[in-house]
Protein backbone atom coordinates (compact mmCIF):
# COMPACT_ATOMS: atom_id res chain seq x y z
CA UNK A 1 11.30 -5.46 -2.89
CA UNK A 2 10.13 -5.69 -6.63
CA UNK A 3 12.78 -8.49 -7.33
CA UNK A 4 11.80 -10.43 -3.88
CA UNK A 5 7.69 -9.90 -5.14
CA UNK A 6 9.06 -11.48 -8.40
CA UNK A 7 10.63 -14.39 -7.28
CA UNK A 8 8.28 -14.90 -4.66
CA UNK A 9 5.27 -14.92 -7.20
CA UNK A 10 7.21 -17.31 -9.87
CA UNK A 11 8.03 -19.68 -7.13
CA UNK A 12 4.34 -19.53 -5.92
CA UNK A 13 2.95 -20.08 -9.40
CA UNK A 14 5.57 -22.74 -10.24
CA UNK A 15 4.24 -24.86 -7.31
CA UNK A 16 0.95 -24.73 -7.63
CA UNK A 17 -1.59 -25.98 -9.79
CA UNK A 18 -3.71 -23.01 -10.42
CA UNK A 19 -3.58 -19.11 -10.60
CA UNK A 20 -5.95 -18.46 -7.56
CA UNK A 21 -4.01 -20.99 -5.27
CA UNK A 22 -0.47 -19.37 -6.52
CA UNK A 23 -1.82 -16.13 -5.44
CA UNK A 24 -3.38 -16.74 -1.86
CA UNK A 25 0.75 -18.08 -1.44
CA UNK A 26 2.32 -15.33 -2.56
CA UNK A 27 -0.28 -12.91 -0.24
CA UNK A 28 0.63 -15.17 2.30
CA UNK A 29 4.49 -15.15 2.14
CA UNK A 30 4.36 -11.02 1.38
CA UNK A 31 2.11 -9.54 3.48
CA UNK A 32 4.17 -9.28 7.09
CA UNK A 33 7.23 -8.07 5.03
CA UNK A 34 5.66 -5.74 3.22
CA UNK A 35 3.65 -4.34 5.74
CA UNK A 36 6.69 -4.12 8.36
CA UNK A 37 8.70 -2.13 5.52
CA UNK A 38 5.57 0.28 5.25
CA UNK A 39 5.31 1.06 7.99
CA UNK A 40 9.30 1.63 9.01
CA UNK A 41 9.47 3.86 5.96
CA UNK A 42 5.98 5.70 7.05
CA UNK A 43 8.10 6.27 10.70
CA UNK A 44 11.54 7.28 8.52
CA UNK A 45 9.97 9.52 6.43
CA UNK A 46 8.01 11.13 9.85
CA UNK A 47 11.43 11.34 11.56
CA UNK A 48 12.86 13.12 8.21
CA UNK A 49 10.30 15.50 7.78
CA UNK A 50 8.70 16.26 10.62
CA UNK A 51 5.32 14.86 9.48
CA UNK A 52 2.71 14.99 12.15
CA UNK A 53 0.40 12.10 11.01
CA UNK A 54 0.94 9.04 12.30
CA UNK A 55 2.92 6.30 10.55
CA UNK A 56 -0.38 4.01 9.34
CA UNK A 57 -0.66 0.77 11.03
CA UNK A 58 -2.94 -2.05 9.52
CA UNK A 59 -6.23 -3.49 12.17
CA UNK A 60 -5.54 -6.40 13.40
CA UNK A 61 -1.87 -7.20 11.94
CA UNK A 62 1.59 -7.28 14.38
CA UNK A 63 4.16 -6.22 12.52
CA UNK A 64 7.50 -7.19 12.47
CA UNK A 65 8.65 -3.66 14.00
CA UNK A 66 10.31 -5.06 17.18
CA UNK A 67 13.28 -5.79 15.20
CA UNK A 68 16.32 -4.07 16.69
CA UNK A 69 17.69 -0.88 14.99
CA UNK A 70 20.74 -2.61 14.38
CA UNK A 71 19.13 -5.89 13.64
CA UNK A 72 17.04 -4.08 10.93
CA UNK A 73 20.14 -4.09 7.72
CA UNK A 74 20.31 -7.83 8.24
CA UNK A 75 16.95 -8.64 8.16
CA UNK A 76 16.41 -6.24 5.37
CA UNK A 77 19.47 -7.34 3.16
CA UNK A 78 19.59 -10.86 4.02
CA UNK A 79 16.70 -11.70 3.28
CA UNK A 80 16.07 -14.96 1.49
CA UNK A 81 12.73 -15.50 -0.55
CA UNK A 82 13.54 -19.37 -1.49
């Protein structure tokens, strides 16, 4: 994730013309990934050790949780920021 926030953020600041624009991008582009790996890991880490809280989900935001189980490597590891 920290090398896909990197690129992500140069590209953003590379294409725009000032700080506060790059930044509303790179919110933009992160957010649904970034919440939808929160929240898997939050359910992982549940199913590992038997934590009774639920996994925290964000008001008002769908994540991207319907992927498929098998689906989920693909989407994770293939991802491509550019």
């Amino acid at each position: 994730m920290a090398f896909e926030d990197a690129w992500t953020l140069s590209q953003c600041v590379a294409q725009t013309a000032n700080i506060e624009t790059a930044l509303a991008e790179y919110q933009k582009r992160r957010v649904e990934r970034a919440t939808t790996l929160q929240i898997r890991s939050s359910a992982i880490e549940k199913a590992t050790y038997g934590n009774s809280q639920k996994p925290a989900q964000p008001q008002g935001e769908k994540p991207s949780q319907a992927i498929e189980e098998s689906e989920f490597p693909d989407w994770l590891y293939g991802y491509k920021p550019f």
